[in-house]
Protein backbone atom coordinates (compact mmCIF):
# COMPACT_ATOMS: atom_id res chain seq x y z
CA UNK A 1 -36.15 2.51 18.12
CA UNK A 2 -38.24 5.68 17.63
CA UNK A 3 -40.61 5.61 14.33
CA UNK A 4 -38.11 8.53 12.91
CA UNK A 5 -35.30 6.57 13.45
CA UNK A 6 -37.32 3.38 12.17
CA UNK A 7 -37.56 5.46 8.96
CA UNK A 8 -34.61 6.44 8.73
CA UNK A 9 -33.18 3.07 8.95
CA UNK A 10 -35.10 1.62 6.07
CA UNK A 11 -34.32 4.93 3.84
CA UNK A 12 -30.74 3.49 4.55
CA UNK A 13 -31.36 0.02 3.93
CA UNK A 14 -32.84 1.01 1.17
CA UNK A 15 -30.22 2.85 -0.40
CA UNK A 16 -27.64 0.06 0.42
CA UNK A 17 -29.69 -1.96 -1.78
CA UNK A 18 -29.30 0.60 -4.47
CA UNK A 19 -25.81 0.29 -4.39
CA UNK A 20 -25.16 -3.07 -4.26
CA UNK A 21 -27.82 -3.74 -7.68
CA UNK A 22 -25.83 -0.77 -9.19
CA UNK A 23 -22.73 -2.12 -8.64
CA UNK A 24 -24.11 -5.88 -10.15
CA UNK A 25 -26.01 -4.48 -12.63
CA UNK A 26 -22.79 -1.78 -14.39
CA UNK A 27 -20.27 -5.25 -13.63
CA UNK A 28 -23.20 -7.44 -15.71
CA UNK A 29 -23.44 -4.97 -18.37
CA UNK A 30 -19.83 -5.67 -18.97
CA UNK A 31 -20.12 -8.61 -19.07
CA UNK A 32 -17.93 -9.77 -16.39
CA UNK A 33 -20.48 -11.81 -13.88
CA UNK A 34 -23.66 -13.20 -13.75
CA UNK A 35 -26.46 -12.79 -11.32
CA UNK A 36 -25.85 -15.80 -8.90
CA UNK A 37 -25.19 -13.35 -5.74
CA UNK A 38 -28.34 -12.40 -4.59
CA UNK A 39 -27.55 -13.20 -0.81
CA UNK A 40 -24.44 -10.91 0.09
CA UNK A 41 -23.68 -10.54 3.50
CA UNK A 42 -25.39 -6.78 4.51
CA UNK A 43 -22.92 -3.85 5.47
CA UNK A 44 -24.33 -3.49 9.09
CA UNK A 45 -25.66 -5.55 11.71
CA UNK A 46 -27.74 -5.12 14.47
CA UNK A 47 -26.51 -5.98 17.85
CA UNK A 48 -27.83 -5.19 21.36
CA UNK A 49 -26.59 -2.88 24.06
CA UNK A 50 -26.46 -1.19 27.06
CA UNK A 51 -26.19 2.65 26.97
CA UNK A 52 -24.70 4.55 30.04
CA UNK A 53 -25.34 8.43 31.18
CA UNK A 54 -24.15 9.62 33.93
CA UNK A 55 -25.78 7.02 36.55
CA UNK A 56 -28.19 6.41 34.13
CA UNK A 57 -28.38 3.18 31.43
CA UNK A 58 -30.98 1.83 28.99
CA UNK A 59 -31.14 -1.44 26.84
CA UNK A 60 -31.31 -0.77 23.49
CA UNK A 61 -30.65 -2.30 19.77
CA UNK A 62 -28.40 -0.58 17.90
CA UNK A 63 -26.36 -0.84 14.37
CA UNK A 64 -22.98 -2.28 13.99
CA UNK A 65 -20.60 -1.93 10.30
CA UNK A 66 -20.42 -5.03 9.26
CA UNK A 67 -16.34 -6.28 9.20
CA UNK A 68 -15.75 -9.63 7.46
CA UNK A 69 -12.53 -10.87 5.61
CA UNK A 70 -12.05 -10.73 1.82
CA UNK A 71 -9.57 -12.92 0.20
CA UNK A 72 -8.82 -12.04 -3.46
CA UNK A 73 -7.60 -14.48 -6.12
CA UNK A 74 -6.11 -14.03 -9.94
CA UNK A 75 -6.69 -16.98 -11.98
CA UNK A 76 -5.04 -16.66 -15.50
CA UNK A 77 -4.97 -20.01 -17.74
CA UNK A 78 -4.58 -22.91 -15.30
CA UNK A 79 -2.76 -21.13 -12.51
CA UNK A 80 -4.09 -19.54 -9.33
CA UNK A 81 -2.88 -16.89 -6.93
CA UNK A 82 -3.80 -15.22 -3.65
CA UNK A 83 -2.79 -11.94 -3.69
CA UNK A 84 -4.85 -10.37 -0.39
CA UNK A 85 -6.70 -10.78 2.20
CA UNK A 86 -8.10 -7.91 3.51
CA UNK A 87 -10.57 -6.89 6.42
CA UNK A 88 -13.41 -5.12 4.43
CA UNK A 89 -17.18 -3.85 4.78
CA UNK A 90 -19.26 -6.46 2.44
CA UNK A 91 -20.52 -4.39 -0.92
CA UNK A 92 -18.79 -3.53 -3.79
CA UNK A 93 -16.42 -6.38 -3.33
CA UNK A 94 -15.31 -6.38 -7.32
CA UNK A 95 -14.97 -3.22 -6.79
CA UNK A 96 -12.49 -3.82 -4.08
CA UNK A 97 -10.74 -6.57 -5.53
CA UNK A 98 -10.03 -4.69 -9.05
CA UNK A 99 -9.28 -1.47 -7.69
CA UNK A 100 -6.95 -3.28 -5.53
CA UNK A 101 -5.34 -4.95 -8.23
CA UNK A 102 -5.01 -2.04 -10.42
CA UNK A 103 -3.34 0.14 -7.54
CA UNK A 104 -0.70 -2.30 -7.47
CA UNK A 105 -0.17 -2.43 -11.54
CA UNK A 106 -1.21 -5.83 -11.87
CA UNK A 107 -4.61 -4.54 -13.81
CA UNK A 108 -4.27 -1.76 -16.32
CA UNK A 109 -8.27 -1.45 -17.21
CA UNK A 110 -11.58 -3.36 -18.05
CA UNK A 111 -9.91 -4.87 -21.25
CA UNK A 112 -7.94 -6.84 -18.72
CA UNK A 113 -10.75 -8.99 -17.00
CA UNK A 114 -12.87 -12.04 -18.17
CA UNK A 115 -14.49 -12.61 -15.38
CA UNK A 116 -15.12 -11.61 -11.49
CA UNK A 117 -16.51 -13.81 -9.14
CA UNK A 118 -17.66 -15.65 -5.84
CA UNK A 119 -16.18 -18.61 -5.18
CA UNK A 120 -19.32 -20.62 -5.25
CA UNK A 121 -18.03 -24.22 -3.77
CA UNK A 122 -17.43 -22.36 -0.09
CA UNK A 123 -20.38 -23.03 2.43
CA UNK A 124 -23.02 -20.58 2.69
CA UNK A 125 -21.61 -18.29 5.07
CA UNK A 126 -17.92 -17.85 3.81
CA UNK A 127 -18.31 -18.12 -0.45
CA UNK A 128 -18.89 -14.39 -0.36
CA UNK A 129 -15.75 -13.55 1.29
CA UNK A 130 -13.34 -15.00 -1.91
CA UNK A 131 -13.27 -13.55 -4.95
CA UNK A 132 -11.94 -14.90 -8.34
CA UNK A 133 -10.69 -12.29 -10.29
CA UNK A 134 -10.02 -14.13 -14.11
CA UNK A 135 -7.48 -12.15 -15.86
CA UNK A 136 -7.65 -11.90 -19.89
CA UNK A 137 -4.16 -13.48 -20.37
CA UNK A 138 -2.94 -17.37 -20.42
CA UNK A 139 -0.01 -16.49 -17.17
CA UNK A 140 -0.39 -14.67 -14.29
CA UNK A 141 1.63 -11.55 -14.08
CA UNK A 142 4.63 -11.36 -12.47
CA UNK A 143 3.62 -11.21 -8.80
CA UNK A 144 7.37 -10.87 -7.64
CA UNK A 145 8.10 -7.15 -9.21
CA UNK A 146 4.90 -6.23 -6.72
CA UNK A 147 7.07 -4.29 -4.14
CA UNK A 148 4.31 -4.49 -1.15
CA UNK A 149 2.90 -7.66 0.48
CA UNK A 150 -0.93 -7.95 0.11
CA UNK A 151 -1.65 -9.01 3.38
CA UNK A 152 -3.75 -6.41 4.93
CA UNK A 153 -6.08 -5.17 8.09
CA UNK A 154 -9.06 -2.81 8.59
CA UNK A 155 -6.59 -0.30 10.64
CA UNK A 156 -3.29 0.11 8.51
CA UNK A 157 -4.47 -1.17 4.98
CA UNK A 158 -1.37 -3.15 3.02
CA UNK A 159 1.62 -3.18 4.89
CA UNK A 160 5.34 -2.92 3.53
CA UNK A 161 5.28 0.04 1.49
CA UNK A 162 6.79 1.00 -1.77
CA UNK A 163 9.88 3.61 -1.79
CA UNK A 164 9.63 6.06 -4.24
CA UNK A 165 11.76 4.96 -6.59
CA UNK A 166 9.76 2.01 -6.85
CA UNK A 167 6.92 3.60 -7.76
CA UNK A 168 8.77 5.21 -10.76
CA UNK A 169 10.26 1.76 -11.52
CA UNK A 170 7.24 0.57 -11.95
CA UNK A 171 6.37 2.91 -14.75
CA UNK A 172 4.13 5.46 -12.32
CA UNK A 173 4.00 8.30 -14.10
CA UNK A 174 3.20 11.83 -12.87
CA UNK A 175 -0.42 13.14 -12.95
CA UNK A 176 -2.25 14.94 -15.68
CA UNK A 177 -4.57 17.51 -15.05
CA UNK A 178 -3.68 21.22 -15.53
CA UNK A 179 -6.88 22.32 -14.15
CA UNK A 180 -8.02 24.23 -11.27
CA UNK A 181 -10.85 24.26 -8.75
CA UNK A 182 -11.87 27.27 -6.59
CA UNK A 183 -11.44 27.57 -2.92
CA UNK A 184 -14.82 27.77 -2.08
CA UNK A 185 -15.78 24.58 -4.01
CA UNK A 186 -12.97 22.64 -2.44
CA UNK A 187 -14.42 23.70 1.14
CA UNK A 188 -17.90 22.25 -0.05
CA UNK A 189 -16.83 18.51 -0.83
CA UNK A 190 -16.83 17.39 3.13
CA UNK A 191 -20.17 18.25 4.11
CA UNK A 192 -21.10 16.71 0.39
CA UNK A 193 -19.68 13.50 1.51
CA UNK A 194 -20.69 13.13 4.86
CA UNK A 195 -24.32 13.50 3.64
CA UNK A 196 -23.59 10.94 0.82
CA UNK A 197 -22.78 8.22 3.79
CA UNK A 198 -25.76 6.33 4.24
CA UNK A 199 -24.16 3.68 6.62
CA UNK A 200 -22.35 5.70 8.70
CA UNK A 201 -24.75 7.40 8.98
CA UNK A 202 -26.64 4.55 11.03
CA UNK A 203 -23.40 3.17 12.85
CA UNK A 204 -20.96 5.75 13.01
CA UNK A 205 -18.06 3.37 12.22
CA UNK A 206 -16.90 3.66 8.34
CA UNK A 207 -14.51 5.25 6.11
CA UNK A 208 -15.50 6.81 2.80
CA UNK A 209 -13.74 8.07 -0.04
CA UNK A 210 -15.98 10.24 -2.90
CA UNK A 211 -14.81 10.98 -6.14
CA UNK A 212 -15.68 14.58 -7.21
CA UNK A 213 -15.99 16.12 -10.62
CA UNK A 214 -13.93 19.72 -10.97
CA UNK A 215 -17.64 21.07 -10.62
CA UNK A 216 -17.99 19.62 -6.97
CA UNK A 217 -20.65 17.14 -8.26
CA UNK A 218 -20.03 13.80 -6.29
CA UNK A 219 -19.43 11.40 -8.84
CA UNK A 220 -18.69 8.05 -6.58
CA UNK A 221 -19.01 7.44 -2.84
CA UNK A 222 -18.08 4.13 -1.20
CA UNK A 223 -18.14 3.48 2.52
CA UNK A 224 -16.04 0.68 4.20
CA UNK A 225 -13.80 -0.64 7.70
CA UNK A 226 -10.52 0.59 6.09
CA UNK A 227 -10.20 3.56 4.75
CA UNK A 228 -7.81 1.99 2.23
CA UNK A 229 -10.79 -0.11 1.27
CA UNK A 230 -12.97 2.63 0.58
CA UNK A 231 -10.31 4.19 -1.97
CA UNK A 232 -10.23 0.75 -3.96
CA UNK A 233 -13.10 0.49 -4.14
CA UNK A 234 -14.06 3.60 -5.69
CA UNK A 235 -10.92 2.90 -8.04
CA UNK A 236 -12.40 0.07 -9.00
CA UNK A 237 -15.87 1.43 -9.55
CA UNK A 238 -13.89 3.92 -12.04
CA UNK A 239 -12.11 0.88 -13.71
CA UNK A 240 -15.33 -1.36 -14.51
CA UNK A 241 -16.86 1.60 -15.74
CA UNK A 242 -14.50 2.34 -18.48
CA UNK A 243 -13.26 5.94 -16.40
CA UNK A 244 -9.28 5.61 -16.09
CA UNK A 245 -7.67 7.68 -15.71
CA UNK A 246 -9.01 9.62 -13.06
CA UNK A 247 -7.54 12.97 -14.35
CA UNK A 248 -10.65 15.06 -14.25
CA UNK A 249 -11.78 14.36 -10.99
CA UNK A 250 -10.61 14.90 -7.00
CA UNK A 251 -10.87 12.71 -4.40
CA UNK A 252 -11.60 13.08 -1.31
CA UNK A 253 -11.15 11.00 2.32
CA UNK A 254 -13.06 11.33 5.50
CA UNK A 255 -9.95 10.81 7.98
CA UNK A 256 -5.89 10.89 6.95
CA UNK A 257 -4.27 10.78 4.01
CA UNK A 258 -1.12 8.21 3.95
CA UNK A 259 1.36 6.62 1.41
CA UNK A 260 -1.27 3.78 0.53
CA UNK A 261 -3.77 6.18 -0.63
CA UNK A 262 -1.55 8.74 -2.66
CA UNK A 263 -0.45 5.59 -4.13
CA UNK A 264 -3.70 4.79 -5.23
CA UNK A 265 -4.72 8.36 -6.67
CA UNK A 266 -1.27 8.62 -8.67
CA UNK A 267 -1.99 5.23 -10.43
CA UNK A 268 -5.38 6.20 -11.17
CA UNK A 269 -4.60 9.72 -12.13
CA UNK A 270 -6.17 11.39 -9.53
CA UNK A 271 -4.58 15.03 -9.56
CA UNK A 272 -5.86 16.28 -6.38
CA UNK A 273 -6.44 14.49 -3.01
CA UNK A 274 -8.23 16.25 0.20
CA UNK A 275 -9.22 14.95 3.53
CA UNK A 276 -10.64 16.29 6.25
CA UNK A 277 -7.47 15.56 8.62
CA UNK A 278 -3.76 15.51 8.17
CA UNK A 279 -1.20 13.61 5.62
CA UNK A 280 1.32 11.43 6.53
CA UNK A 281 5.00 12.49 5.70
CA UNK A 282 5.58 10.13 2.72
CA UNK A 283 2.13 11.08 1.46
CA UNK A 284 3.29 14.56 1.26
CA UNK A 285 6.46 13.43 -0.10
CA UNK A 286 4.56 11.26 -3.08
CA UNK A 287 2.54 13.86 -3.80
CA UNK A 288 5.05 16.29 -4.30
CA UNK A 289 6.82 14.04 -6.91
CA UNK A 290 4.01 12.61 -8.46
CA UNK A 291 2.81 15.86 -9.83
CA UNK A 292 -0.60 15.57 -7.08
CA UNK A 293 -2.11 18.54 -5.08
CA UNK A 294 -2.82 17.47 -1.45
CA UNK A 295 -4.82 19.43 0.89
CA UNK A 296 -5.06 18.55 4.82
CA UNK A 297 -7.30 19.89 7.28
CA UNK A 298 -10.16 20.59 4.89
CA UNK A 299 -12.67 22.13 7.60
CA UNK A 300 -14.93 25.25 7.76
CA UNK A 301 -13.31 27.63 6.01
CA UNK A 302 -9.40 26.49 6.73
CA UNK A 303 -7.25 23.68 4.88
CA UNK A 304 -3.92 23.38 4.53
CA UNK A 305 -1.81 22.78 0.79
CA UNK A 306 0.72 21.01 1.29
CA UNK A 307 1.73 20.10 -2.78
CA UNK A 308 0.97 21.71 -5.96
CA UNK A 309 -0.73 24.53 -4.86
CA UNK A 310 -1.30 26.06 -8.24
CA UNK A 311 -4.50 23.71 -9.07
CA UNK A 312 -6.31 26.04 -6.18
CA UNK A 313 -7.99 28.91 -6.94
CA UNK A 314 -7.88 30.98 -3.34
C-alpha cells in the first residue's frame, strides 16, 4: 500500500471510529445503553489478492465491507420475540434495529424504548450480531397485523411486501411538507454523498442513504451491505435523536429506489426521495399516493420526477 493510500486509510479508520462513539455516545445520552461495547466488529476487513491487467498480475492487500448477520429481538415484560435477521455492515446496529422497527409501526419514537442492547451471554465473536431491543410496555405488540416477514438479505432487503392498502390500514398517513427545493440544489446532493462515504470509499462495496436538510446540508449519512440497511439506519439515527418526523428533510440513495424504501420515507415523513438510478414500479406507485416526490436518475444535470413534482423548483 502506497504511503497516500496508507493515509488515507487511517483518515478512514479514523472517521469510522467517529461514528461508531457518536452513535454510543447520542444512544447513552438517552439513556438507553451503557458503555459495555467497546469491541464491535469493524465495517471492513482486509483480505489479500491477486490483481490482473491485461497479462499482467500483482499480489496485493486490499479492503473488504465487512457483511455479518444481525438478528433483532423485542423483549416487552417477560416475553421475547425475533422479529429479523438481516445481513448488515457492523455500526450503527441500534440504529438499524430501531429504524427497522419503526418502519414497520411496531416503534412510534424514543418514548417507546427502555433499553437497546448486545446480547452479552453469546461468545465473543457472535454477541454483537443480536440485539435486544426492550420496549417501554408490559406485552409485545401485536406482531401478526405486521403485513411483511422480517426475514431479510443484503441483496433484496425484507421480502413479502405490503399492498397499498395495507399501508393505509395500518394508519400510514400521507406526507407533510409543503416545501420546495431548487433544481440546482437537488443536483448537488450526489456528489455531497459520495464524498460523505468514508468506507466505500476504501472498498467500493456499500450502500448509503444521507438525509439532507431543504438547504442541501447533509444532515445524516450511513453506509451499509443493503441498501435497505442503510435507510434504517439513518431512520433510526432520526428516531434516537428525538427528529420524527422526517418532514423537513430529503433523502437520498446511492443506487434504486424500491417499495421497501418508499415505505420507509412515508413512515418517517420523508417528503422527497432521490437516487441516483431508477424506481421500481410500486415505488412510484407509493409515492404517488403517499403524498412523496420521487426523483430517478439524479445525474449531472438530468433527473427524472416521477411524483409530486410541485416540491421542485426547475
Amino acid at each position: 500500500m502506497s504511503e497516500s493510500a496508507s493515509r488515507a486509510s487511517q483518515r478512514e479508520s479514523a472517521s469510522e471510529e467517529r461514528s461508531v462513539a457518536g452513535e454510543r455516545s447520542e444512544a447513552m445520552s438517552a439513556g438507553l445503553f451503557s458503555d459495555r461495547d467497546s469491541a464491535r466488529v469493524g465495517a471492513r476487513v482486509r483480505t489479500r489478492l491477486r490483481a490482473v491487467d491485461g497479462g499482467d498480475f500483482r499480489d496485493r492487500a486490499d479492503l473488504l465491507a465487512t457483511e455479518e448477520p444481525l438478528e433483532i429481538r423485542v423483549v416487552a415484560g417477560r416475553a421475547t420475540e425475533t422479529v429479523a435477521v438481516t445481513m448488515r455492515t457492523p455500526g450503527a446496529d441500534f440504529e438499524l434495529a430501531v429504524g427497522l422497527l419503526h418502519s414497520a409501526r411496531l416503534l412510534a419514537g424514543r418514548e417507546g424504548l427502555r433499553e437497546i442492547r448486545y446480547c452479552m451471554d453469546r461468545g465473543e465473536t457472535q454477541r454483537y450480531n443480536l440485539v435486544h431491543v426492550d420496549l417501554d410496555a408490559e406485552e409485545l405488540p401485536d406482531l401478526r397485523r405486521v403485513s411483511r416477514t422480517f426475514y431479510a438479505s443484503s441483496a433484496c432487503g425484507v421480502c413479502g411486501s405490503a399492498s397499498l392498502d395495507a399501508l393505509s390500514a395500518d394508519g400510514v398517513r400521507p406526507v407533510a411538507g409543503p416545501w420546495t427545493v431548487s433544481a440546482d440544489t437537488l443536483r448537488a446532493l450526489p456528489d455531497r454523498l459520495r464524498e460523505a462515504q468514508s468506507v466505500f470509499a476504501s472498498t467500493g462495496g456499500l450502500h448509503a442513504a444521507g438525509l439532507f436538510t431543504r438547504a442541501g446540508e447533509l444532515a445524516c449519512l450511513r453506509e451499509d451491505v443493503g441498501r435497505h440497511n442503510a435507510v434504517d439506519k439513518a431512520v433510526g439515527w432520526a428516531l434516537l435523536g428525538d427528529r420524527l418526523p422526517l418532514d423537513d428533510h430529503l433523502l437520498v440513495v446511492s443506487g434504486r429506489t424500491s417499495y421497501e424504501i418508499l415505505e420507509k420515507a412515508v413512515v418517517a415523513g420523508v417528503p422527497l426521495v432521490a437516487a441516483v438510478s431508477a424506481p421500481s414500479s410500486l415505488a412510484v406507485e407509493v409515492a404517488q399516493a403517499f403524498g412523496v416526490t420521487l426523483v430517478g436518475f439524479l445525474r449531472g444535470q438530468r433527473f427524472n420526477i416521477y411524483s409530486h413534482p410541485e416540491r421542485i423548483a426547475v
